[in-house]
PDB file of N, CA and C in Angstrom:
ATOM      1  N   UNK A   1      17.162  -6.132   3.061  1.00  0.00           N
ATOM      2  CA  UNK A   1      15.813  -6.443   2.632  1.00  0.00           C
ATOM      3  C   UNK A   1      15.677  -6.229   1.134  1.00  0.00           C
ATOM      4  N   UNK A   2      15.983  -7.230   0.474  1.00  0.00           N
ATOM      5  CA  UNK A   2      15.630  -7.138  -1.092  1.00  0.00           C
ATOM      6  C   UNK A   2      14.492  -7.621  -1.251  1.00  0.00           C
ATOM      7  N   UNK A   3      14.155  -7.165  -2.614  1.00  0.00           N
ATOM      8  CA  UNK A   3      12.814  -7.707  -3.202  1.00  0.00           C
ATOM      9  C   UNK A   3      12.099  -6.947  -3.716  1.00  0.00           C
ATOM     10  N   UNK A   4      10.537  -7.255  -3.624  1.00  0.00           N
ATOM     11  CA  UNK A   4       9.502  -6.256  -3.562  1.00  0.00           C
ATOM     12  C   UNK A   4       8.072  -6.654  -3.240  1.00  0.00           C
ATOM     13  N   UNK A   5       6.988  -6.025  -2.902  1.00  0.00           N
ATOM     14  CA  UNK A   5       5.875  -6.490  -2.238  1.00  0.00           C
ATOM     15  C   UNK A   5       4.906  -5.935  -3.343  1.00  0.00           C
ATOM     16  N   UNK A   6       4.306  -6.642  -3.221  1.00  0.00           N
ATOM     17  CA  UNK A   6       2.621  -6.551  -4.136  1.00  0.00           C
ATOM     18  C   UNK A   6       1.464  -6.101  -3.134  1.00  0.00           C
ATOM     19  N   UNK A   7       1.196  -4.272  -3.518  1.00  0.00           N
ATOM     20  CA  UNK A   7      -0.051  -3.972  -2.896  1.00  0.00           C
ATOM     21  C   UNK A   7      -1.113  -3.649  -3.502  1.00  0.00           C
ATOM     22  N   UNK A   8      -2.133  -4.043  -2.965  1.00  0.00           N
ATOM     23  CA  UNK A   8      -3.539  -3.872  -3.692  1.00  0.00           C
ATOM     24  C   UNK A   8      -4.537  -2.731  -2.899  1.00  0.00           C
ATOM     25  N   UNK A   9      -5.080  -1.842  -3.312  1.00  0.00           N
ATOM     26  CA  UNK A   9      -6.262  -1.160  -2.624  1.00  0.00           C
ATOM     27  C   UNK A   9      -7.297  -1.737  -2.393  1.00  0.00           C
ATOM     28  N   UNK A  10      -7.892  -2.654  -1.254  1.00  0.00           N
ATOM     29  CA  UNK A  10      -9.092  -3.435  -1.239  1.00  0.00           C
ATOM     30  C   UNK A  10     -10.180  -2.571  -0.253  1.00  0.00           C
ATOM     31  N   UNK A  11      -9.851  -1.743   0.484  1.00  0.00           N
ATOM     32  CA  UNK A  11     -11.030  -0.782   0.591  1.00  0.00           C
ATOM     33  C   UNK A  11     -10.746   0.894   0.016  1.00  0.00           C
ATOM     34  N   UNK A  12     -11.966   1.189   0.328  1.00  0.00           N
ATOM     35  CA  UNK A  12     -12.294   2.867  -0.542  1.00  0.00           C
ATOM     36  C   UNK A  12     -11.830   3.402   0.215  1.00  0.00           C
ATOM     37  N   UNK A  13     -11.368   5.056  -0.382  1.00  0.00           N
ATOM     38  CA  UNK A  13     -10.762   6.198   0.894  1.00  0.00           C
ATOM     39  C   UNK A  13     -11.511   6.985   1.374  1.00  0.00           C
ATOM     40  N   UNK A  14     -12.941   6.678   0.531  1.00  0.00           N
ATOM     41  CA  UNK A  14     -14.420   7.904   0.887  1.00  0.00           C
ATOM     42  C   UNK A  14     -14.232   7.771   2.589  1.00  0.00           C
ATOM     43  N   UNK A  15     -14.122   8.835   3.213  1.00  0.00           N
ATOM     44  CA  UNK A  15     -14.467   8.961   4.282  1.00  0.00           C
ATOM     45  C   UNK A  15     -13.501   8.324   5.500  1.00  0.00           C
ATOM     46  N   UNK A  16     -11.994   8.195   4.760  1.00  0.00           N
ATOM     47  CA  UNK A  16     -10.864   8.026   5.649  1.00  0.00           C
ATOM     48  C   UNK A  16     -10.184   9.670   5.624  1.00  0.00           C
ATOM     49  N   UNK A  17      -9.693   9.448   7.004  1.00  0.00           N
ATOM     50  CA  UNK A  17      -8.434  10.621   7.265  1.00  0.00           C
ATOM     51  C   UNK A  17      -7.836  10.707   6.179  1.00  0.00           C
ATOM     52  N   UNK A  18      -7.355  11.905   6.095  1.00  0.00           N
ATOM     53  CA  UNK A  18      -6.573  12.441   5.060  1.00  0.00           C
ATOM     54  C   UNK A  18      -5.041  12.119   5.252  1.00  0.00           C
ATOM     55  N   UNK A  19      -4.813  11.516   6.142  1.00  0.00           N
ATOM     56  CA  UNK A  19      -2.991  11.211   6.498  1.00  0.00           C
ATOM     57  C   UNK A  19      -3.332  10.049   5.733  1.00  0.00           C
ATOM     58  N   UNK A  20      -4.276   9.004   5.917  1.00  0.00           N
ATOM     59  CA  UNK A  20      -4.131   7.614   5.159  1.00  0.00           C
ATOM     60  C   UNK A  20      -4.517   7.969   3.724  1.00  0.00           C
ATOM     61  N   UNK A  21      -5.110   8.999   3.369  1.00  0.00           N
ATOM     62  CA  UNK A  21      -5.237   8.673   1.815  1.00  0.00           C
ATOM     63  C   UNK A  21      -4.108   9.431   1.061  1.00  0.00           C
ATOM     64  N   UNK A  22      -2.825  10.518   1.996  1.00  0.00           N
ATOM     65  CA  UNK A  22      -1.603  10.778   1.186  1.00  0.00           C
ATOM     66  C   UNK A  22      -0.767   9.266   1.163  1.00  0.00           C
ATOM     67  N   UNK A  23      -1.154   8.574   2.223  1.00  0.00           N
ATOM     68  CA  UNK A  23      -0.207   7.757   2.176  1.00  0.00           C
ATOM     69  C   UNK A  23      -0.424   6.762   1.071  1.00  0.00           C
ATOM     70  N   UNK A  24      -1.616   6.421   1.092  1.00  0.00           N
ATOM     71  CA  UNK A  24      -2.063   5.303  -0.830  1.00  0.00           C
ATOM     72  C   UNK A  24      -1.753   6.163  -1.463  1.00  0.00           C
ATOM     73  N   UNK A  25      -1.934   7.739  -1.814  1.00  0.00           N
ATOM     74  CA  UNK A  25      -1.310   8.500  -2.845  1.00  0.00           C
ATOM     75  C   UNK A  25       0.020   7.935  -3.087  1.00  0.00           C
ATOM     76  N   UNK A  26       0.429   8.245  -1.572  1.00  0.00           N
ATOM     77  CA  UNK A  26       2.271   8.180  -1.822  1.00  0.00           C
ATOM     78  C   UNK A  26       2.634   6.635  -2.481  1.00  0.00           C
ATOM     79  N   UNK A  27       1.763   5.956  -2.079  1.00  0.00           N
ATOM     80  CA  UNK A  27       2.076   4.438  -2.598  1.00  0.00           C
ATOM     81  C   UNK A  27       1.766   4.098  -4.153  1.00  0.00           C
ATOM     82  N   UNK A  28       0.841   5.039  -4.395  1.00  0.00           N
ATOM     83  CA  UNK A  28       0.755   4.769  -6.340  1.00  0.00           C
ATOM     84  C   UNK A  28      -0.715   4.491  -6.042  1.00  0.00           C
ATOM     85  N   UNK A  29      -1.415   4.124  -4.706  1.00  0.00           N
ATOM     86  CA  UNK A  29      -3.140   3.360  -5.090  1.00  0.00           C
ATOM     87  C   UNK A  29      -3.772   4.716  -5.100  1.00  0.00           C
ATOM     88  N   UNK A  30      -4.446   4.930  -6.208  1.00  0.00           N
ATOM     89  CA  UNK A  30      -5.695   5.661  -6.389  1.00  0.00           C
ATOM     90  C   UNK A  30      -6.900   5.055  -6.632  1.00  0.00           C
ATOM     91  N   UNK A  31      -6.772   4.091  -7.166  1.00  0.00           N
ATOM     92  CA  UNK A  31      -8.613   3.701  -6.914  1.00  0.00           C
ATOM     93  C   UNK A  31      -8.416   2.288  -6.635  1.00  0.00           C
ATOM     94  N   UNK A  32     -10.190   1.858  -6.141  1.00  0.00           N
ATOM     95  CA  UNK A  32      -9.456   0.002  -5.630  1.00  0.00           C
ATOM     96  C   UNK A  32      -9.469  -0.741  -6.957  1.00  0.00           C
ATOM     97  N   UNK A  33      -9.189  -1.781  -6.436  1.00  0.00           N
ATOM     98  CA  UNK A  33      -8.401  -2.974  -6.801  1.00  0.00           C
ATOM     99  C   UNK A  33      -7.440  -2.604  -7.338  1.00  0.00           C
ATOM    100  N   UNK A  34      -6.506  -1.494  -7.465  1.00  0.00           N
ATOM    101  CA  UNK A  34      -5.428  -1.317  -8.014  1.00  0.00           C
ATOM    102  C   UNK A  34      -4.134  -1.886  -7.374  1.00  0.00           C
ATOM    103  N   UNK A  35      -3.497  -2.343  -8.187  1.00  0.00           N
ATOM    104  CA  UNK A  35      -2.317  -3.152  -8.021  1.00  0.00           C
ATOM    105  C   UNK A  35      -0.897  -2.642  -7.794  1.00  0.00           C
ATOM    106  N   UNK A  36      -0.015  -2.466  -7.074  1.00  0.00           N
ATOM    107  CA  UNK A  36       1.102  -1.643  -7.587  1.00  0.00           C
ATOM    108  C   UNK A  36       2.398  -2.690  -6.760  1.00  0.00           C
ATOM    109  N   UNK A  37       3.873  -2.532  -7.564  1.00  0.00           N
ATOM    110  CA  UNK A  37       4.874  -3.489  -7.009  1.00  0.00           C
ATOM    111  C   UNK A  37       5.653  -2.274  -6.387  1.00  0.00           C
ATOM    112  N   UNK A  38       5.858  -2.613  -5.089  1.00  0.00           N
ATOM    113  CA  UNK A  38       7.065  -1.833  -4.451  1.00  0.00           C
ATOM    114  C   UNK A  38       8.455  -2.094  -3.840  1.00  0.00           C
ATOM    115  N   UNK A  39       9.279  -1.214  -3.582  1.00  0.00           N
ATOM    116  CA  UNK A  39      10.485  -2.355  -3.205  1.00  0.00           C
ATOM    117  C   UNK A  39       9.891  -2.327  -1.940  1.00  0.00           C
ATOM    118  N   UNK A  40      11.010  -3.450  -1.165  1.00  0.00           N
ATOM    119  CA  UNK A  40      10.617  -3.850  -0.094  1.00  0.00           C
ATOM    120  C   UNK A  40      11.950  -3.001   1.285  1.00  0.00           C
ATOM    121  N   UNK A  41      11.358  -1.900   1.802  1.00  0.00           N
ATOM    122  CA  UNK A  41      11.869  -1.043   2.299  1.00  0.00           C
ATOM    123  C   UNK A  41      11.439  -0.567   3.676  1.00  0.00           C
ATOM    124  N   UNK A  42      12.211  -0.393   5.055  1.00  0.00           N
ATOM    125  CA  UNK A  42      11.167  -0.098   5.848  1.00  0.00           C
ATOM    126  C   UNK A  42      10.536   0.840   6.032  1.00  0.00           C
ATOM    127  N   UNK A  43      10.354   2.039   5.195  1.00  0.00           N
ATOM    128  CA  UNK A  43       9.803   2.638   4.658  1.00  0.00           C
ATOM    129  C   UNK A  43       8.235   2.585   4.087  1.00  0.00           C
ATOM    130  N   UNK A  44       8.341   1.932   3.589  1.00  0.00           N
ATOM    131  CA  UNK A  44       7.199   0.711   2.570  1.00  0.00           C
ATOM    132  C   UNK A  44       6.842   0.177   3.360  1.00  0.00           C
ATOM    133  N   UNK A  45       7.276  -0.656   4.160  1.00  0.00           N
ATOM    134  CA  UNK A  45       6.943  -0.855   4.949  1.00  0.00           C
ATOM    135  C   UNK A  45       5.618  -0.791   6.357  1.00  0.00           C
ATOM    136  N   UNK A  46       6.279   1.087   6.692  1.00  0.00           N
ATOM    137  CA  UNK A  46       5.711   1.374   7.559  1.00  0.00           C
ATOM    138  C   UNK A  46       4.058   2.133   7.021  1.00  0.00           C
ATOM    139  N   UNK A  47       3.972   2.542   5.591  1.00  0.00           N
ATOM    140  CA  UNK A  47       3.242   3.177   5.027  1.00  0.00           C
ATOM    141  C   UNK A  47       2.044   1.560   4.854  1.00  0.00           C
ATOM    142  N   UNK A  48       2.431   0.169   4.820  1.00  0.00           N
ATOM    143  CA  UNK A  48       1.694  -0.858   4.466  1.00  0.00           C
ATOM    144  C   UNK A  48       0.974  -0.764   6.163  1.00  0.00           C
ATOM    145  N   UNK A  49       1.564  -0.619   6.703  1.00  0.00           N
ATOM    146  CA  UNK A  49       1.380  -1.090   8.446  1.00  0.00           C
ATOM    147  C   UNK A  49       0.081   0.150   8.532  1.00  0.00           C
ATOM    148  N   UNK A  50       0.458   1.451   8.415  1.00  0.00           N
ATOM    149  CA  UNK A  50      -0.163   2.497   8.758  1.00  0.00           C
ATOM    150  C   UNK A  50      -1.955   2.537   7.943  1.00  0.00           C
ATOM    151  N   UNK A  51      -1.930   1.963   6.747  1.00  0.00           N
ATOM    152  CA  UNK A  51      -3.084   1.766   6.045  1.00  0.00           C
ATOM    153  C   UNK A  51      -3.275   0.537   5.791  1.00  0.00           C
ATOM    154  N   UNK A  52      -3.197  -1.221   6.776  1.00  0.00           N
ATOM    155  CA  UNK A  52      -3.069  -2.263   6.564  1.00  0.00           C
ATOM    156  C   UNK A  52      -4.413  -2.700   6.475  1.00  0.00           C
ATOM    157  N   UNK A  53      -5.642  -2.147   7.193  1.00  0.00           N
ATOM    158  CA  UNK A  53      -6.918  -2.187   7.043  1.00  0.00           C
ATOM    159  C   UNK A  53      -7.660  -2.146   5.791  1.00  0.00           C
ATOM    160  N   UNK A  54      -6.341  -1.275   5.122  1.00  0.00           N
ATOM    161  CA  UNK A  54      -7.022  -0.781   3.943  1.00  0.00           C
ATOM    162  C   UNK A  54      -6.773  -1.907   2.583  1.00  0.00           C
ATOM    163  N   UNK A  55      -5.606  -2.395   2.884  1.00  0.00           N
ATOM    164  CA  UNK A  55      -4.951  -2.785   1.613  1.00  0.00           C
ATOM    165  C   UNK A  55      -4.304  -4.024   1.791  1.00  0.00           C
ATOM    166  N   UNK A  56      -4.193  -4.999   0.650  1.00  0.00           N
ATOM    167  CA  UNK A  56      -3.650  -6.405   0.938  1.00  0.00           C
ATOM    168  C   UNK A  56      -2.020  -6.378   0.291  1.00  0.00           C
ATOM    169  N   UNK A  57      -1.380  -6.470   1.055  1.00  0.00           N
ATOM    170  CA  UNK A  57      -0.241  -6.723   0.848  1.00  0.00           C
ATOM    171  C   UNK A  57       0.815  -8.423   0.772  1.00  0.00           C
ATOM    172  N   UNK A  58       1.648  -8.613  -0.273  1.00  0.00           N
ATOM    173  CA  UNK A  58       2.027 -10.087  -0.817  1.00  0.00           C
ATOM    174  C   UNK A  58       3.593  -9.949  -1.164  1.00  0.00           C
ATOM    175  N   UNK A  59       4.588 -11.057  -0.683  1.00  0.00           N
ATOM    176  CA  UNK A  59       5.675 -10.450  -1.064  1.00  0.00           C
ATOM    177  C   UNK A  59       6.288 -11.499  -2.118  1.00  0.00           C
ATOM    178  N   UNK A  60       6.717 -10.564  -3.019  1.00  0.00           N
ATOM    179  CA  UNK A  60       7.272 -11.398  -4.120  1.00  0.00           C
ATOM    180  C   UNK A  60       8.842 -12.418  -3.999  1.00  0.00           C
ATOM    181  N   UNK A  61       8.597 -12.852  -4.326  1.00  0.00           N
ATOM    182  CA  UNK A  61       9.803 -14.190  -4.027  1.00  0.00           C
ATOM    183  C   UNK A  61      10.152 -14.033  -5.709  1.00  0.00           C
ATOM    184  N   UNK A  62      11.774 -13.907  -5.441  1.00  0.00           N
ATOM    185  CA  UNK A  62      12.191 -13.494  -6.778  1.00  0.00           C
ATOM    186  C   UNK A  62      13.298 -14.756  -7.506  1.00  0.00           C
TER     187      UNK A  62
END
């Protein structure tokens, strides 16, 4: 799995569980609309899946 994916924070963490807001920590999103490139890992993966409600995810074609 090469590459990398483009995630965005498109909702707020006011008033989410605290497991989903280490996990946008762990991902780089601290506030919305923030943008961040990650590799594409299943790892990364599973952290996009776990907060997918939250955030729009895009995969870069290189």
């Amino acid at each position: 799995m090469a590459g990398k994916i483009k995630v965005t924070l498109r909702r707020s963490m006011i008033g989410r569980p605290e497991n989903h807001r280490r996990v946008l920590r762990g991902m780089g999103l601290t506030r919305m609309h923030k943008t961040v490139e990650l590799e594409n890992t299943p790892a990364i993966r599973g952290m996009i899946r776990k907060v997918s409600h939250m955030v729009e995810a895009e995969e870069i074609k290189q």
